[in-house]
PDB file of N, CA and C in Angstrom:
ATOM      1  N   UNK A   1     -44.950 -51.935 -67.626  1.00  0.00           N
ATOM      2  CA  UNK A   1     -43.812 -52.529 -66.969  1.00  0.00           C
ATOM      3  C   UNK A   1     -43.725 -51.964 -65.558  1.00  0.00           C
ATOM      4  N   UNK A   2     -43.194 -52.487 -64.820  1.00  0.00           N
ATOM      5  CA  UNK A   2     -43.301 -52.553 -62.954  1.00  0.00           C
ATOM      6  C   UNK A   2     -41.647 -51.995 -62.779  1.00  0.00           C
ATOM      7  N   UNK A   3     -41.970 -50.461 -62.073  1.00  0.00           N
ATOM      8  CA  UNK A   3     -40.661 -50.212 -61.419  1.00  0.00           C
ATOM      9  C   UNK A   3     -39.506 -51.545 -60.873  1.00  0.00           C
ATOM     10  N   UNK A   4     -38.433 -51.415 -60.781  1.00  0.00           N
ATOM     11  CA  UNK A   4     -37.465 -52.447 -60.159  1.00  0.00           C
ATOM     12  C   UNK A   4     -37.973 -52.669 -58.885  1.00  0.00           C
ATOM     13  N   UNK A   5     -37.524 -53.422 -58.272  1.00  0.00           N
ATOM     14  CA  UNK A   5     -37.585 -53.577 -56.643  1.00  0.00           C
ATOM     15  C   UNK A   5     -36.728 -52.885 -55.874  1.00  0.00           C
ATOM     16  N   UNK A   6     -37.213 -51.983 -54.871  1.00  0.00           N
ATOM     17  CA  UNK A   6     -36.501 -51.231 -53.850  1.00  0.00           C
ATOM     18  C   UNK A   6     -35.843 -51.594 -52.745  1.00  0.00           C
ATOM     19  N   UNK A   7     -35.455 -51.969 -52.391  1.00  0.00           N
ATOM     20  CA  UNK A   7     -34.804 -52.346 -50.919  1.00  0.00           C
ATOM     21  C   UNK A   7     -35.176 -50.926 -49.485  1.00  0.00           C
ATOM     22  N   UNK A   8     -36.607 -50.963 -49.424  1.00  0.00           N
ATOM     23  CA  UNK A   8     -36.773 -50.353 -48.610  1.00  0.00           C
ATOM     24  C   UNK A   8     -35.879 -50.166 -47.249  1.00  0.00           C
ATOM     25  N   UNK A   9     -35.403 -51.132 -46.727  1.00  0.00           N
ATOM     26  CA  UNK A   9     -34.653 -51.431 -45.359  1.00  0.00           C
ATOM     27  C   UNK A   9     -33.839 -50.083 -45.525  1.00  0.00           C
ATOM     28  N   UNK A  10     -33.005 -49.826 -46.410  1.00  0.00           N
ATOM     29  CA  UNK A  10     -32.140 -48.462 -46.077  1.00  0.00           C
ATOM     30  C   UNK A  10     -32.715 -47.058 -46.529  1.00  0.00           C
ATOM     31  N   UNK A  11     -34.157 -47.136 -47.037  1.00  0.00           N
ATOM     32  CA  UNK A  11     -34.538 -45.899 -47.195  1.00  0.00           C
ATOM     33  C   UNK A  11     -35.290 -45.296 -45.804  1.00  0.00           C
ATOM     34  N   UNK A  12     -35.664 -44.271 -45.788  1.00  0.00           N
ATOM     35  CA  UNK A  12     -36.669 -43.478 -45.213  1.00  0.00           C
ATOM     36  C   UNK A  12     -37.747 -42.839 -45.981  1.00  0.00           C
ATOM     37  N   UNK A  13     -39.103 -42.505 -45.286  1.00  0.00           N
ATOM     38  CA  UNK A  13     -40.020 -42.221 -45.764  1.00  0.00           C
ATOM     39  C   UNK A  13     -41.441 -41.561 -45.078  1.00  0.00           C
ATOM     40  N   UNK A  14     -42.090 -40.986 -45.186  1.00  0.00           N
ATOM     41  CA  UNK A  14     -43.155 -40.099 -43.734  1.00  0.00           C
ATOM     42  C   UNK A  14     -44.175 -41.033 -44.583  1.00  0.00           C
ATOM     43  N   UNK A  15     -45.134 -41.167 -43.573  1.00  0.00           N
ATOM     44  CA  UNK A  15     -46.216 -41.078 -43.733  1.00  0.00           C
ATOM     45  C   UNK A  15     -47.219 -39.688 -43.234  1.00  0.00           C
ATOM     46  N   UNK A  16     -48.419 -39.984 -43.961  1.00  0.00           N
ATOM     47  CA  UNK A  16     -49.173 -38.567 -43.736  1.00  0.00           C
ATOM     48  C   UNK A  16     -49.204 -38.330 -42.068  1.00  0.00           C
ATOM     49  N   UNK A  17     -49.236 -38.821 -41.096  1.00  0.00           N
ATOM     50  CA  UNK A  17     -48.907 -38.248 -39.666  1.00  0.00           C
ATOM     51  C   UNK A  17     -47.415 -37.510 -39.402  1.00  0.00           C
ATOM     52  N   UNK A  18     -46.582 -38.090 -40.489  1.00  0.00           N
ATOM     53  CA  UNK A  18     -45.196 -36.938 -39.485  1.00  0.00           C
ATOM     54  C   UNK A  18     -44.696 -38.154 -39.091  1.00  0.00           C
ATOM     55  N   UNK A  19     -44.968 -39.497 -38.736  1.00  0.00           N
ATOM     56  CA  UNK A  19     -43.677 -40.667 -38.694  1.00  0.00           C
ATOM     57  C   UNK A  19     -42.861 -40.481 -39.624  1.00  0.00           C
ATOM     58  N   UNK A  20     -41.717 -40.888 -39.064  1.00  0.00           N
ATOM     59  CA  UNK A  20     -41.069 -41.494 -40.225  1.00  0.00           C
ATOM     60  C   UNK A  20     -40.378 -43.315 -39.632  1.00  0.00           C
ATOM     61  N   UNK A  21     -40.689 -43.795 -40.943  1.00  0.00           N
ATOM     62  CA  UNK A  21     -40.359 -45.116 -41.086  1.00  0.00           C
ATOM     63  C   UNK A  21     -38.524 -44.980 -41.673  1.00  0.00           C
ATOM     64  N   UNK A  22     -37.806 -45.500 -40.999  1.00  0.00           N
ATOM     65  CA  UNK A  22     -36.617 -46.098 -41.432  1.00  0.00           C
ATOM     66  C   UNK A  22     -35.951 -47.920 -41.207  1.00  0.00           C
ATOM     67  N   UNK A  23     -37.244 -48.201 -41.837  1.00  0.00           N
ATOM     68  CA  UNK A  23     -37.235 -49.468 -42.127  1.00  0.00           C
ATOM     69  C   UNK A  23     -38.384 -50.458 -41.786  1.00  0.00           C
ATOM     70  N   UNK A  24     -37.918 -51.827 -41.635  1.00  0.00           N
ATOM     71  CA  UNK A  24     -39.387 -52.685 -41.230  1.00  0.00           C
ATOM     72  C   UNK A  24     -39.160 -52.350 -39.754  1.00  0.00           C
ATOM     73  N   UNK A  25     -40.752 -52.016 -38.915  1.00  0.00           N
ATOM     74  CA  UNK A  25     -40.908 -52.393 -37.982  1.00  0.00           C
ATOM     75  C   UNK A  25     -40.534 -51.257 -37.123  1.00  0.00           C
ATOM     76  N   UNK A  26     -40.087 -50.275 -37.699  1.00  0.00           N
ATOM     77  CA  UNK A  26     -39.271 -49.253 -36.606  1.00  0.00           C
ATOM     78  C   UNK A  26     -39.762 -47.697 -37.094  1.00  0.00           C
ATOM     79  N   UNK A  27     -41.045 -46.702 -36.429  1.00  0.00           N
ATOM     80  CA  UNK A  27     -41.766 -45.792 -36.712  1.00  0.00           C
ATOM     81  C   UNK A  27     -41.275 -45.011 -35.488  1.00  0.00           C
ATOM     82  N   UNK A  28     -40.955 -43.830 -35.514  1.00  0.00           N
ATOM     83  CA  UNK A  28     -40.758 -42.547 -34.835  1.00  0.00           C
ATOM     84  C   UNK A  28     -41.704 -41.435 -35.365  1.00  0.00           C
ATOM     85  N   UNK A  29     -42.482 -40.986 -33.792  1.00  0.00           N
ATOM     86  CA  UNK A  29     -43.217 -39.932 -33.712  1.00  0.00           C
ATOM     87  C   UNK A  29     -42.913 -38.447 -34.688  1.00  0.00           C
ATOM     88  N   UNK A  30     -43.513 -37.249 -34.601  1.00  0.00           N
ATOM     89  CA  UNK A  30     -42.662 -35.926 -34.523  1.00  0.00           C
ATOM     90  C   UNK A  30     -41.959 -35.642 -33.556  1.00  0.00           C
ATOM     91  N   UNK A  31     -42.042 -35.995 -32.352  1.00  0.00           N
ATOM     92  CA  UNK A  31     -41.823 -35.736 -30.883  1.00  0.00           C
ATOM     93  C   UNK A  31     -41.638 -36.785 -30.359  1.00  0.00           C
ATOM     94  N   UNK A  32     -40.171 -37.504 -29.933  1.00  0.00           N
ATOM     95  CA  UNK A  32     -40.090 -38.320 -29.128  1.00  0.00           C
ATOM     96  C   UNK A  32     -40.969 -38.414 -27.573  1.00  0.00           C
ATOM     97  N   UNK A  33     -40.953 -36.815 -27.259  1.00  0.00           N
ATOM     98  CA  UNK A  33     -41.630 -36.922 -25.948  1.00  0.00           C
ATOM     99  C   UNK A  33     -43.224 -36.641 -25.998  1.00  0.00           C
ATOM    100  N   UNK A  34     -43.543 -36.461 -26.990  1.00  0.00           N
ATOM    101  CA  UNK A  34     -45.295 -36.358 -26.923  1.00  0.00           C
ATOM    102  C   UNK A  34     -45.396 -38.210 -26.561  1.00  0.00           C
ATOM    103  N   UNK A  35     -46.765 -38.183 -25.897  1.00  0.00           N
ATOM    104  CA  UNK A  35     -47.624 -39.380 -25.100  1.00  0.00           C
ATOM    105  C   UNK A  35     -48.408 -39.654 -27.128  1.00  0.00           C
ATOM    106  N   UNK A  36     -48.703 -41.266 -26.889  1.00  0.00           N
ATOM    107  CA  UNK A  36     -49.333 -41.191 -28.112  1.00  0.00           C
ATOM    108  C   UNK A  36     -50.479 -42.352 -27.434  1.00  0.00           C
ATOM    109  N   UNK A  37     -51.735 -42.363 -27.877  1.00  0.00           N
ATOM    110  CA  UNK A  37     -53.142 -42.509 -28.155  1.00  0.00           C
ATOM    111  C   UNK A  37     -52.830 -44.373 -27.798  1.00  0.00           C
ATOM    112  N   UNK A  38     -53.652 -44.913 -26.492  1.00  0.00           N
ATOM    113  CA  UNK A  38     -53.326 -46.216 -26.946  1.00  0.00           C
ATOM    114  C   UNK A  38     -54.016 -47.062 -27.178  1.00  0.00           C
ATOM    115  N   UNK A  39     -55.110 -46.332 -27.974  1.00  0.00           N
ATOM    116  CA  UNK A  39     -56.419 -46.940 -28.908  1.00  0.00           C
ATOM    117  C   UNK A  39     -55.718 -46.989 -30.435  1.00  0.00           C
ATOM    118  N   UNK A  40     -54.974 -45.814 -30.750  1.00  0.00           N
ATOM    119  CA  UNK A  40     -54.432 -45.442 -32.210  1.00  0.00           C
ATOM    120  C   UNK A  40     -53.352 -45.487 -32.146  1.00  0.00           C
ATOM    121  N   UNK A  41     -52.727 -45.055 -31.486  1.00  0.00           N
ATOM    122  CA  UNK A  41     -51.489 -44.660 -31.574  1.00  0.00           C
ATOM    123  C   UNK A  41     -50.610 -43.662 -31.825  1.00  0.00           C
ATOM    124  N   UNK A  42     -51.191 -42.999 -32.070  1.00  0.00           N
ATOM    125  CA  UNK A  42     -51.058 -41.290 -32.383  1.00  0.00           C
ATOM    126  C   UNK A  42     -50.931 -40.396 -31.754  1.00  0.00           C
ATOM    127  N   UNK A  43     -49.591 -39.828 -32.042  1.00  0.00           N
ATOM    128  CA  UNK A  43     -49.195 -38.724 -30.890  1.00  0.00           C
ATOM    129  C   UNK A  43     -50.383 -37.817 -30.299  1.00  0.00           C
ATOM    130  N   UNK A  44     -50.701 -37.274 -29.194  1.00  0.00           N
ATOM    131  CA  UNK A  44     -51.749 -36.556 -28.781  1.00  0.00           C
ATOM    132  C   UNK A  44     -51.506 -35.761 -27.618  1.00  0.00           C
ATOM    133  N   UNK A  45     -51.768 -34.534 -27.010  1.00  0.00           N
ATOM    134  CA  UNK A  45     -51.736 -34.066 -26.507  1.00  0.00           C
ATOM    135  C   UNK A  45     -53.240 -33.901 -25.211  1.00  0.00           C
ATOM    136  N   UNK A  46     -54.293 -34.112 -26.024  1.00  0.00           N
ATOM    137  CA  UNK A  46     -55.386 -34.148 -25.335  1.00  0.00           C
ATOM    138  C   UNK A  46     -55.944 -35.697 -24.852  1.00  0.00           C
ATOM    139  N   UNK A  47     -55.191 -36.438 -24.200  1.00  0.00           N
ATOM    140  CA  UNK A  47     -55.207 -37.482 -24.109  1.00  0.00           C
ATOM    141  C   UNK A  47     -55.642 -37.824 -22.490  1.00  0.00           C
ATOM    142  N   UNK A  48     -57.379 -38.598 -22.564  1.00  0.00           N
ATOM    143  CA  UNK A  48     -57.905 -38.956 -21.176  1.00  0.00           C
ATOM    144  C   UNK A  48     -57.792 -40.765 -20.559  1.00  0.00           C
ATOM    145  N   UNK A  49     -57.974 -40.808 -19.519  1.00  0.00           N
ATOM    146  CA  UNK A  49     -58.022 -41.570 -18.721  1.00  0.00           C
ATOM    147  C   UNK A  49     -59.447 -42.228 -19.433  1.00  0.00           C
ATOM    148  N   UNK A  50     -59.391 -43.462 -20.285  1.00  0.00           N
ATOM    149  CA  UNK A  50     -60.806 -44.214 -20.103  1.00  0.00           C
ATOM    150  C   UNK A  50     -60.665 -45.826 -20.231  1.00  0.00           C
ATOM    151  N   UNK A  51     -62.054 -46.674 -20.087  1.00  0.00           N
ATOM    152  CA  UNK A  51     -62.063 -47.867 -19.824  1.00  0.00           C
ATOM    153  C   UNK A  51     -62.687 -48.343 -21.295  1.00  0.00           C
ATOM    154  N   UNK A  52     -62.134 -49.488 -22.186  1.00  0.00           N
ATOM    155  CA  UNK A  52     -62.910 -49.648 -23.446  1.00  0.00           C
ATOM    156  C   UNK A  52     -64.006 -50.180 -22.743  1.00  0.00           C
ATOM    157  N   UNK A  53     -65.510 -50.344 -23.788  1.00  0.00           N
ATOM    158  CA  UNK A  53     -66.316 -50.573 -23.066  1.00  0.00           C
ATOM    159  C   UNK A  53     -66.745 -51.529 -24.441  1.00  0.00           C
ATOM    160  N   UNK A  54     -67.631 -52.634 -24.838  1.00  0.00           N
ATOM    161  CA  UNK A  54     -68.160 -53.223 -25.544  1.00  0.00           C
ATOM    162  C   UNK A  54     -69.169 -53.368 -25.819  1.00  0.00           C
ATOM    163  N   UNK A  55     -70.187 -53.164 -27.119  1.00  0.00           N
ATOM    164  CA  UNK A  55     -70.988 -53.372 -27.443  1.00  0.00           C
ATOM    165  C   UNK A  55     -71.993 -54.749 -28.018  1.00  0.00           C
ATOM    166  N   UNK A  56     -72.593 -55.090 -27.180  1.00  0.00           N
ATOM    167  CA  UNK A  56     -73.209 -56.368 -27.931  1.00  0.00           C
ATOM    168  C   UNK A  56     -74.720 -56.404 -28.359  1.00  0.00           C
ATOM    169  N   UNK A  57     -75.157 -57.160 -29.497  1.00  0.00           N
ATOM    170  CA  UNK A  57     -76.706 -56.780 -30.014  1.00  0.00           C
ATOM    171  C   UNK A  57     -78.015 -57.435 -28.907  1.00  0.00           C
ATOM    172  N   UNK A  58     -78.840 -57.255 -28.531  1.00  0.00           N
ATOM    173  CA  UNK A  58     -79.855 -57.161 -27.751  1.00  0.00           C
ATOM    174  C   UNK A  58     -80.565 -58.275 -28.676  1.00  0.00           C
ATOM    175  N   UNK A  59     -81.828 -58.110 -28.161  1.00  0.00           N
ATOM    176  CA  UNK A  59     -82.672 -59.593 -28.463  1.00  0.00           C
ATOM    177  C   UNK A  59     -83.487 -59.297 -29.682  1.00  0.00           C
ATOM    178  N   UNK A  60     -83.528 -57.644 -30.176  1.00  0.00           N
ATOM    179  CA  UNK A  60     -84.470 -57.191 -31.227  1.00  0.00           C
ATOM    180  C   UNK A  60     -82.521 -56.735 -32.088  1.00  0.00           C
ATOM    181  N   UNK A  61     -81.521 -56.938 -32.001  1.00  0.00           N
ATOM    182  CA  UNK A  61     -80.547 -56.759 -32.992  1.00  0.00           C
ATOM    183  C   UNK A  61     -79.911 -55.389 -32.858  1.00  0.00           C
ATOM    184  N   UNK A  62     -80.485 -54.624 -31.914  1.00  0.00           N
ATOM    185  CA  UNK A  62     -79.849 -53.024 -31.297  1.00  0.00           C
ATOM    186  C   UNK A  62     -78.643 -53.743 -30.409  1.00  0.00           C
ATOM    187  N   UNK A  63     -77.617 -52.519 -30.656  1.00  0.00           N
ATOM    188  CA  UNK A  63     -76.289 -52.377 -30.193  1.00  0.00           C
ATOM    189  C   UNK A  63     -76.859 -51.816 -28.145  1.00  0.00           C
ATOM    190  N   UNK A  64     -76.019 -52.575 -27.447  1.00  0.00           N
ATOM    191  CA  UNK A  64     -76.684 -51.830 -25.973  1.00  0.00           C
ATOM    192  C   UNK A  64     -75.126 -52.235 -25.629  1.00  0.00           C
ATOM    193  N   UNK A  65     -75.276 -51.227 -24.154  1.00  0.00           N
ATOM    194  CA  UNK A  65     -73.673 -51.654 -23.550  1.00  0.00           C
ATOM    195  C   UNK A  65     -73.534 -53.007 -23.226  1.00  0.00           C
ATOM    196  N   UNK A  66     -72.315 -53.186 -23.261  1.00  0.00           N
ATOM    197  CA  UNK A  66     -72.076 -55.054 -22.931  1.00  0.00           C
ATOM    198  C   UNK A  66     -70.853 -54.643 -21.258  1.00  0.00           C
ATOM    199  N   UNK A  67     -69.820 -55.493 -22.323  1.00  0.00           N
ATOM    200  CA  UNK A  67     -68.527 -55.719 -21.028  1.00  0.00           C
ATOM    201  C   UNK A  67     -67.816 -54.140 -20.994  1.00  0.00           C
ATOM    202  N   UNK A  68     -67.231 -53.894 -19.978  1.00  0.00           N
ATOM    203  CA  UNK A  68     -66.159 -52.410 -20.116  1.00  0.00           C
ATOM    204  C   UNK A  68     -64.715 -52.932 -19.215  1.00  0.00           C
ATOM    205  N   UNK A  69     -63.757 -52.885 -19.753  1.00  0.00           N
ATOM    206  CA  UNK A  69     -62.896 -53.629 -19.224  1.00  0.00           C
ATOM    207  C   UNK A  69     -62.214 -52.869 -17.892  1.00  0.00           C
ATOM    208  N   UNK A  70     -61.462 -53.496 -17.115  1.00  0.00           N
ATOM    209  CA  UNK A  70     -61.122 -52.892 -15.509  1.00  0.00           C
ATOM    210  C   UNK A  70     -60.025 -52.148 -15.900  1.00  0.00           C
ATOM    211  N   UNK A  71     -58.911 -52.242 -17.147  1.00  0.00           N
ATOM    212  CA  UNK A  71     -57.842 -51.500 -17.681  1.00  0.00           C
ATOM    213  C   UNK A  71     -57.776 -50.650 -17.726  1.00  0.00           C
ATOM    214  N   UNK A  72     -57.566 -49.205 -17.398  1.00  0.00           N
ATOM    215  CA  UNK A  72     -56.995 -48.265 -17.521  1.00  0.00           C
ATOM    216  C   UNK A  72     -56.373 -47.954 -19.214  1.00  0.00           C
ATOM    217  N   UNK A  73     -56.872 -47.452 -20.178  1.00  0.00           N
ATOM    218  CA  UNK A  73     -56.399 -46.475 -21.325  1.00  0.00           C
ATOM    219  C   UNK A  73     -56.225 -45.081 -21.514  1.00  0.00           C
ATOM    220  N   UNK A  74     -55.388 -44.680 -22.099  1.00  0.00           N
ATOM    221  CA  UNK A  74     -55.160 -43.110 -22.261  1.00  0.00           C
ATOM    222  C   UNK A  74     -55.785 -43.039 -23.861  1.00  0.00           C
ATOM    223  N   UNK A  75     -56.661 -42.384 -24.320  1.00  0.00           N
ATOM    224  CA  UNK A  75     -56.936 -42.365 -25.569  1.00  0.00           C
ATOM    225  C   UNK A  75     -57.058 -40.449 -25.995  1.00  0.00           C
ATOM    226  N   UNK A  76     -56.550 -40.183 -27.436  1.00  0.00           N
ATOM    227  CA  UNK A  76     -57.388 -39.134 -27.744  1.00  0.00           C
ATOM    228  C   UNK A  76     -58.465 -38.871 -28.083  1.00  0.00           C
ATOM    229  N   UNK A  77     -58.547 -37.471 -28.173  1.00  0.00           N
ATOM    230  CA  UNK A  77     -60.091 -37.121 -28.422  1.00  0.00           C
ATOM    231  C   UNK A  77     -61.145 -37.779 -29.403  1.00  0.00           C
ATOM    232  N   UNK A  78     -60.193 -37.895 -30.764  1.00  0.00           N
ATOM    233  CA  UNK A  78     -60.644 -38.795 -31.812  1.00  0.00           C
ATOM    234  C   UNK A  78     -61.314 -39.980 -31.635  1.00  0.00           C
ATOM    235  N   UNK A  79     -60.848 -40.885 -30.742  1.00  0.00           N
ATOM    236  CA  UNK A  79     -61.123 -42.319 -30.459  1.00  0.00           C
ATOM    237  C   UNK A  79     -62.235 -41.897 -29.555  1.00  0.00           C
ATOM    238  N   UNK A  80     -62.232 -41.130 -28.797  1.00  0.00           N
ATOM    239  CA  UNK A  80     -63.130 -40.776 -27.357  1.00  0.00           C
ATOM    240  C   UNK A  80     -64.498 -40.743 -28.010  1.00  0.00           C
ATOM    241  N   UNK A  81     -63.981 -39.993 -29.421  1.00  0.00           N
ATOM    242  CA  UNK A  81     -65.539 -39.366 -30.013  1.00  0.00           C
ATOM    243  C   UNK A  81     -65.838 -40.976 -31.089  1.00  0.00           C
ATOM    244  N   UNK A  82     -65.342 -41.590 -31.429  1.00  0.00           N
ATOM    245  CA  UNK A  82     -65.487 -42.891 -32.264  1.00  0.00           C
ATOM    246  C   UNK A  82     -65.694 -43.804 -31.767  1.00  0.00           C
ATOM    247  N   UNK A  83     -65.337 -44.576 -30.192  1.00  0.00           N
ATOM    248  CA  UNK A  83     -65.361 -45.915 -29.788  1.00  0.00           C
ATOM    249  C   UNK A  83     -66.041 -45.737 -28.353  1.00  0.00           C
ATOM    250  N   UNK A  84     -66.612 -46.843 -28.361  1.00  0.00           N
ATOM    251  CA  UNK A  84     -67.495 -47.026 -26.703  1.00  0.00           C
ATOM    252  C   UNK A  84     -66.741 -46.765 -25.967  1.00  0.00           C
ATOM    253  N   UNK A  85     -66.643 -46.274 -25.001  1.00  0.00           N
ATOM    254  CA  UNK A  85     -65.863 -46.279 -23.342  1.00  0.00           C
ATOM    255  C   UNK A  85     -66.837 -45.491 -22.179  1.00  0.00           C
ATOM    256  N   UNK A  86     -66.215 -45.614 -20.960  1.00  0.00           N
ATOM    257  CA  UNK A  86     -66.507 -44.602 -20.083  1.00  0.00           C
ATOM    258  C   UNK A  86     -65.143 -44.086 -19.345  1.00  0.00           C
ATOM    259  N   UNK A  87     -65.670 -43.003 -18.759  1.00  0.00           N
ATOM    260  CA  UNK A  87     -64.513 -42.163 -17.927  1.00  0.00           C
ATOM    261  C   UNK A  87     -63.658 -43.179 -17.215  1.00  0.00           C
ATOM    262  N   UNK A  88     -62.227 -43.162 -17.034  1.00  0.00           N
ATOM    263  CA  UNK A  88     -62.155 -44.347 -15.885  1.00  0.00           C
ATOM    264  C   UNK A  88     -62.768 -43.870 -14.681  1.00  0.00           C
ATOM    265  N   UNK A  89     -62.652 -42.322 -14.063  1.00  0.00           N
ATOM    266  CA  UNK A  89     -62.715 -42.246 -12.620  1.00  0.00           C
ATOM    267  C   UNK A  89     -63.893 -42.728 -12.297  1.00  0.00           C
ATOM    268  N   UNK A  90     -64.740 -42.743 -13.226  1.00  0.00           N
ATOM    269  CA  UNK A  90     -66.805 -43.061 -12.987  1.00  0.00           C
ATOM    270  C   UNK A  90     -66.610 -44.660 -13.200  1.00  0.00           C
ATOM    271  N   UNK A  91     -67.753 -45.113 -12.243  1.00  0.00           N
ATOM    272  CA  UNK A  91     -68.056 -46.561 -12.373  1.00  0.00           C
ATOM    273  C   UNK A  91     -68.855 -46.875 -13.458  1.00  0.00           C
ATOM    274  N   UNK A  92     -68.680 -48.276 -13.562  1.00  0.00           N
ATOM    275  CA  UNK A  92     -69.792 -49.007 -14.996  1.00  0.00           C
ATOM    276  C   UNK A  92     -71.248 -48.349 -14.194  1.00  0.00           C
ATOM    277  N   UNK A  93     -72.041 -48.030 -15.646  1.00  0.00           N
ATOM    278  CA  UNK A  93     -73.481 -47.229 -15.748  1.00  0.00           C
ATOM    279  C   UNK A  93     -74.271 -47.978 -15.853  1.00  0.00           C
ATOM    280  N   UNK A  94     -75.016 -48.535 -15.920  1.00  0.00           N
ATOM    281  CA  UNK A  94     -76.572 -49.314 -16.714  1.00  0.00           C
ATOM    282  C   UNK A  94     -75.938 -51.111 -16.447  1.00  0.00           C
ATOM    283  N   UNK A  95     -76.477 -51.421 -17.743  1.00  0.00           N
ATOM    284  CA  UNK A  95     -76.303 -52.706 -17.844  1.00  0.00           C
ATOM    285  C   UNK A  95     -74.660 -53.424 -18.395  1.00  0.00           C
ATOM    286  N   UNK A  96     -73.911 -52.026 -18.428  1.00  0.00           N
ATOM    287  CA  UNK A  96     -72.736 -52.319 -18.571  1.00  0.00           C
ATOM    288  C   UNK A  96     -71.950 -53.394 -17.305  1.00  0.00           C
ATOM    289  N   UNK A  97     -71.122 -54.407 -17.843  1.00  0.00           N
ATOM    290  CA  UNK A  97     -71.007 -55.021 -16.845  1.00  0.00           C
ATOM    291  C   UNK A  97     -68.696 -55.302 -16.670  1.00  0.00           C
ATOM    292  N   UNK A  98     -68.101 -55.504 -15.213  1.00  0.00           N
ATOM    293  CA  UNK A  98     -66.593 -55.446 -15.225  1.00  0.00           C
ATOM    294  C   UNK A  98     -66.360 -56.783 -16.400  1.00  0.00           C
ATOM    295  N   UNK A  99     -64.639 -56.751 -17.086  1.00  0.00           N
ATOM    296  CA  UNK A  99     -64.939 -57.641 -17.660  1.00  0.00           C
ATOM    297  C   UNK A  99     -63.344 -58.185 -16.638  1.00  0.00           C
TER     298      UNK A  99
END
């Protein structure tokens, strides 16, 4: 048998980061004033200046740089070490091209 139905809207609840949810749609940090990640979203402290950059497959099916967009992102370290980009202050490298 299946617990009743909750009416989440008036509860509260964390998730494993330290938000807390008090309701649909509405998540608070630990720290109103920490900067948060705007690849993830996640509060961060070590948070750089970069450009996403895109990967597209080549003519033998290898991943090579593609587009890197002209936008300006703040990302953490996490994402830095997981997703394509380059520095913003450095220009597109190789065959990377503005998008």
């Amino acid at each position: 048998m299946y617990p009743a139905a909750v009416d989440v809207s008036a509860t509260e609840s964390a998730d494993r980061s330290g938000r807390t949810r008090a309701g649909p749609g509405t998540a608070t940090g630990p720290d109103p004033g920490t900067a948060t990640c705007d690849s993830c979203g996640h509060p961060a402290q070590d948070l750089a200046e970069v450009r996403r950059a895109y990967l597209t497959p080549d003519e033998t099916g290898r991943l090579v740089p593609g587009q890197v967009e002209d936008e300006v992102e703040r990302w953490c370290g996490s994402c830095r070490a997981h997703y394509p980009h380059e520095p913003a202050e450095g220009p597109a490298e190789g065959p990377a091209t503005r998008g």
